[in-house]
Protein backbone atom coordinates (compact mmCIF):
# COMPACT_ATOMS: atom_id res chain seq x y z
CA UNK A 1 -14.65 5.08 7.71
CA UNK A 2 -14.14 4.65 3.65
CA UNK A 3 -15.63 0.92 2.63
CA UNK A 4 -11.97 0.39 1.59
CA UNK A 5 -9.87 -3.03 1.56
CA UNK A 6 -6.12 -2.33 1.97
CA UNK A 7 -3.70 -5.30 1.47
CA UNK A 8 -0.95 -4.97 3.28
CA UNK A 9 2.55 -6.80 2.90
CA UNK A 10 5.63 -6.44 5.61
CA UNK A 11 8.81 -8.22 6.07
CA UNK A 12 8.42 -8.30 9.66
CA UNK A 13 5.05 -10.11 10.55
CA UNK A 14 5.06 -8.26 13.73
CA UNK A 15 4.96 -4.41 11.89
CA UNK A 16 2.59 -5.94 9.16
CA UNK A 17 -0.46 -6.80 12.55
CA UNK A 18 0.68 -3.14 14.41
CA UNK A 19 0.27 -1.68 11.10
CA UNK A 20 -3.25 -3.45 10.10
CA UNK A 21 -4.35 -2.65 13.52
CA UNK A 22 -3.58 1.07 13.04
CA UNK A 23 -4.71 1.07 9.34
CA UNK A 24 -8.55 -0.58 10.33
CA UNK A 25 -9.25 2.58 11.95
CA UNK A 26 -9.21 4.37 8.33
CA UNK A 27 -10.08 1.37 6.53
CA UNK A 28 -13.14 -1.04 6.42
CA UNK A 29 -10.84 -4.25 5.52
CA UNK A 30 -7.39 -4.63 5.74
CA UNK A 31 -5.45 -8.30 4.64
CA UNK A 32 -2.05 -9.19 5.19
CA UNK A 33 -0.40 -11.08 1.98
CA UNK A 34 3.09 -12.19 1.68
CA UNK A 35 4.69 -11.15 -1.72
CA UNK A 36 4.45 -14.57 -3.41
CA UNK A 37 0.72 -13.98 -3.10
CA UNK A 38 0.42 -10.37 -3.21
CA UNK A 39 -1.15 -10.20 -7.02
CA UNK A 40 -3.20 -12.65 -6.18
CA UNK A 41 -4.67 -10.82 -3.26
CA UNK A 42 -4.89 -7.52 -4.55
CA UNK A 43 -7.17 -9.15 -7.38
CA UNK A 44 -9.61 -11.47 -5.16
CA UNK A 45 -9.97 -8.77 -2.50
CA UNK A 46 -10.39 -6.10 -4.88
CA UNK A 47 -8.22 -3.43 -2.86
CA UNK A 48 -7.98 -0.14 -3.38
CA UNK A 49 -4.52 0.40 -1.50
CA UNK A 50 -1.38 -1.50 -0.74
CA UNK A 51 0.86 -1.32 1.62
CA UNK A 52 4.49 -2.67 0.57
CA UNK A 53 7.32 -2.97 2.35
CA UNK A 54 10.40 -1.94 0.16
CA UNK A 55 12.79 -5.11 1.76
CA UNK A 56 10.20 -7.51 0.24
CA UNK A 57 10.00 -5.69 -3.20
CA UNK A 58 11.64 -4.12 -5.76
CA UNK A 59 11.20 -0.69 -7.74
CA UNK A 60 10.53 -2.69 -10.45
CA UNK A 61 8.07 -4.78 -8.93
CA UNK A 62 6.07 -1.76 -7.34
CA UNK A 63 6.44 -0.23 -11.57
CA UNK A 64 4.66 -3.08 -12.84
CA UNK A 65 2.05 -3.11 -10.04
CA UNK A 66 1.29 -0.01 -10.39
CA UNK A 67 0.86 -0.45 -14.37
CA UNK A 68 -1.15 -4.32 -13.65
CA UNK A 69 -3.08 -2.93 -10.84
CA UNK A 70 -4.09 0.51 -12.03
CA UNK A 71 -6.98 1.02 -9.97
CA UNK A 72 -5.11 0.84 -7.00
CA UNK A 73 -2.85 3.44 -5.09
CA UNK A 74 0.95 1.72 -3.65
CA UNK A 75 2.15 3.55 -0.86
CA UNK A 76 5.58 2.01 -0.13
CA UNK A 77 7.33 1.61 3.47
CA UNK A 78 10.71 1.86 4.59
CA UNK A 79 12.40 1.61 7.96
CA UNK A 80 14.90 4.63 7.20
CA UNK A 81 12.44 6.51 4.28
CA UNK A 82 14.89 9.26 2.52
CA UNK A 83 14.32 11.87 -0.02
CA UNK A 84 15.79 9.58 -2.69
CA UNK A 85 13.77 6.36 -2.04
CA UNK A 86 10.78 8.30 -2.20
CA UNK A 87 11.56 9.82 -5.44
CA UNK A 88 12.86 6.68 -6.84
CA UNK A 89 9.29 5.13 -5.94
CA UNK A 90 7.05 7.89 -7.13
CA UNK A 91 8.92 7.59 -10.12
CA UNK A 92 7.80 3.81 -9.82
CA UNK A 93 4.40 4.77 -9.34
CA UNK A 94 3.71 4.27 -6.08
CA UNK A 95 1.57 7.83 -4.23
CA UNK A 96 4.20 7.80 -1.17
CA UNK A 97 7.32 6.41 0.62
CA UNK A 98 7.26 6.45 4.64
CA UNK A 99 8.09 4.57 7.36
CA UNK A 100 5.06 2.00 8.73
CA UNK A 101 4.69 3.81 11.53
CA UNK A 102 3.42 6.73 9.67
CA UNK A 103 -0.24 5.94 9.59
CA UNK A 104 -1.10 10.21 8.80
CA UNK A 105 1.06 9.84 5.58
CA UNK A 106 -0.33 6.22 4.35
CA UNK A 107 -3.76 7.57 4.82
CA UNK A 108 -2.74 11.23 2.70
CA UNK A 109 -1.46 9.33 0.44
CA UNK A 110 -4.29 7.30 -0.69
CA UNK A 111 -6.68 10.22 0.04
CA UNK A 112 -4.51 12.43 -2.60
CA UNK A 113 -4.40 9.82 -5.68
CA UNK A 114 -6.32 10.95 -8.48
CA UNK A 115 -10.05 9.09 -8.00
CA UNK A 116 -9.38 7.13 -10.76
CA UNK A 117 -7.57 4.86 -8.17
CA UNK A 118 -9.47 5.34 -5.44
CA UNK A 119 -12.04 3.21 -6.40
CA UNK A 120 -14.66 2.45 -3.38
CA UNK A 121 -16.51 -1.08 -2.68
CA UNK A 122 -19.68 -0.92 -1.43
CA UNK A 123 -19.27 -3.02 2.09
């Protein structure tokens, strides 16, 4: 398991705890933030990933993220992912687009970001 904290924000609280659940088998830590606070927490628990859902933020928010935050990978979630979205947040900076359900492709995804971002805290 990677000494990794994840912060994970979902529009529905009840895929944000199925997701965390599946997610702390990867991860050592994993928080659940609501947007308003989601800055916040990605600073004060020093994560290395996030998990956003795309109905609770923008392109533009996951772009300046990505350039605030660049230490950490995005990987954002969808409930009906398509080529486009995930294009259109790549472009955005985020490492991936899926569905929350896709634990294999959340995990790739941070595994494949350039170490620079994949910083590791020391549990």
């Amino acid at each position: 398991m990677q000494s990794t904290t994840v912060v994970v924000s979902q529009a529905d609280e009840i895929t944000a705890q199925r997701l965390a659940e599946r997610l702390r088998a990867h991860f050592h830590r994993v928080v659940l933030s609501g947007v308003e606070e989601l800055p916040q927490n990605l600073r004060n628990h020093r994560a290395s990933l996030a998990v956003l859902d795309m109905d609770l933020v923008t392109l533009d928010q996951i772009q300046e993220l990505s350039q605030v935050f660049e230490d950490i990978a995005f990987v954002c979630t969808h409930r009906a992912p398509d080529a486009e979205l995930y294009l259109a947040c790549v472009e955005a900076g985020a490492a991936d687009c899926c569905h929350s359900s896709d634990i294999v492709s959340i995990v790739r995804a941070y595994r494949s970001v350039p170490l620079r971002k994949r910083h590791v805290i020391a549990a």
